[in-house]
Protein backbone atom coordinates (compact mmCIF):
# COMPACT_ATOMS: atom_id res chain seq x y z
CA UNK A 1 91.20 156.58 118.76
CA UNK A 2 95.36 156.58 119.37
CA UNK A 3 96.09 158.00 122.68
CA UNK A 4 99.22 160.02 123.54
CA UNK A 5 100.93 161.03 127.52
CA UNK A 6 101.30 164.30 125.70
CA UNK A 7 97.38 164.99 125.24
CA UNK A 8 96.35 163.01 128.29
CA UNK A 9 95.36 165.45 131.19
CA UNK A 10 97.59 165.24 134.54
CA UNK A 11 94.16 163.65 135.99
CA UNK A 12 94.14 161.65 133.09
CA UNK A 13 97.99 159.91 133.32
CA UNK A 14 97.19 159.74 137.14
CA UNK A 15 94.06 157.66 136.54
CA UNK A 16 95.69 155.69 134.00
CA UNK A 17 98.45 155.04 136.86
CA UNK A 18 96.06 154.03 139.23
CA UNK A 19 94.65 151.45 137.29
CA UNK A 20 98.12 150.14 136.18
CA UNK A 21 98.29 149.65 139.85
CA UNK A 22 94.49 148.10 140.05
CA UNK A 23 95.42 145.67 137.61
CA UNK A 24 98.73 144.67 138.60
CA UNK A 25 98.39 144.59 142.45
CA UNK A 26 94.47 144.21 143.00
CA UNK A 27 93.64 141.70 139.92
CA UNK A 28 92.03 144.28 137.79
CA UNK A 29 89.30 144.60 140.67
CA UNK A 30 88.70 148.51 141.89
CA UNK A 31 87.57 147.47 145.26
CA UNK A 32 86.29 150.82 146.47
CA UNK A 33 85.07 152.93 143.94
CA UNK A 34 84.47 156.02 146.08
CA UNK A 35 88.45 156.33 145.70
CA UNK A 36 87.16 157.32 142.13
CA UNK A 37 85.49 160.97 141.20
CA UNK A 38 82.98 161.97 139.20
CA UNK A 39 85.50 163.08 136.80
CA UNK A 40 87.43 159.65 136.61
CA UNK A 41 84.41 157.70 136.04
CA UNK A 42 83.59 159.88 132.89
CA UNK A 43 87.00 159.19 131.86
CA UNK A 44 86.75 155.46 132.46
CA UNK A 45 83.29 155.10 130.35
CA UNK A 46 84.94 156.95 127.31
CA UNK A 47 88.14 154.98 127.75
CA UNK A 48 85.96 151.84 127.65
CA UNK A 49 83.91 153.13 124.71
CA UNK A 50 87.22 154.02 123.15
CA UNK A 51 88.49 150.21 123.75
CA UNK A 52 91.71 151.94 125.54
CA UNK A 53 90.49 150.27 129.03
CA UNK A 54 87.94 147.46 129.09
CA UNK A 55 85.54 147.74 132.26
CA UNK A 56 83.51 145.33 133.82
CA UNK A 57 80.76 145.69 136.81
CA UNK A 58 81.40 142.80 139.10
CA UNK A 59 78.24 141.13 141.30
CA UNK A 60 78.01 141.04 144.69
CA UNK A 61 77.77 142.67 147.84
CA UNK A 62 79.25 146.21 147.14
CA UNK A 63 79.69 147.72 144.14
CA UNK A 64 82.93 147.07 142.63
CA UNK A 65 84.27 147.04 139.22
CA UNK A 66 87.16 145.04 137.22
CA UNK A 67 89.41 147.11 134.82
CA UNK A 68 91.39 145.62 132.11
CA UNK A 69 94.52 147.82 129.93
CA UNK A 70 94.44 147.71 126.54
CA UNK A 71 98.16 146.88 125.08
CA UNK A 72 97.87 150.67 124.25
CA UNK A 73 97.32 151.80 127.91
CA UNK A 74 99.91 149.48 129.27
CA UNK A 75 102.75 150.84 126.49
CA UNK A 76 101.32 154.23 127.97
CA UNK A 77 101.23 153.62 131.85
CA UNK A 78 104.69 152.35 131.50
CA UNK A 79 105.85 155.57 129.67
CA UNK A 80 103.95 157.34 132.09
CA UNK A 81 105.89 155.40 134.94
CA UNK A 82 109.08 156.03 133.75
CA UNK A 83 108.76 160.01 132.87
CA UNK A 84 107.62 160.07 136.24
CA UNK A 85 110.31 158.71 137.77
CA UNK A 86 112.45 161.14 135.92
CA UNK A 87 110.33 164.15 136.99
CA UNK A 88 111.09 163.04 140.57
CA UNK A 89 115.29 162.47 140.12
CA UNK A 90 114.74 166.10 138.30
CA UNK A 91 113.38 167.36 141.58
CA UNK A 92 115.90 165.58 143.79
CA UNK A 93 118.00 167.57 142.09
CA UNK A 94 117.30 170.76 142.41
């Protein structure tokens, strides 16, 4: 399934943010998944059953997962990134 920014949900290019930052400042590992909702975890099992995100449960202590972007999801979190920070200038702006 091709993804697109333009049919993602504002939840949806938010979550796909967050684990942008997961992955690039946390080594993939989602330390505390209570930062996650109901909502996001449905989103991250159909992501990973759509092979946009690959997920992985990690052993030990607490519960905590490791998330991996597809090349898809990182060509989209960095659109994502960069409309962003153009929303933001917009709204400097005005």
């Amino acid at each position: 399934m091709e993804h697109s920014l333009e049919i993602m949900t504002k939840d949806e290019r938010k979550l796909l943010k967050k684990f942008e930052e997961f992955e690039v400042d946390h080594f993939g590992i989602i330390e505390n998944p209570r930062l996650l909702t109901v909502d996001d975890f449905n989103t991250m099992s159909r992501w990973h059953d759509e092979n946009f995100i690959e997920v992985e449960p990690l052993a030990g202590e607490s519960i905590q997962y490791r998330v991996k972007l597809s090349d898809e999801a990182w060509k989209l979190a960095h659109e994502e990134r960069k409309a962003r920070s153009e929303r933001m200038k917009k709204n400097l702006k005005s």
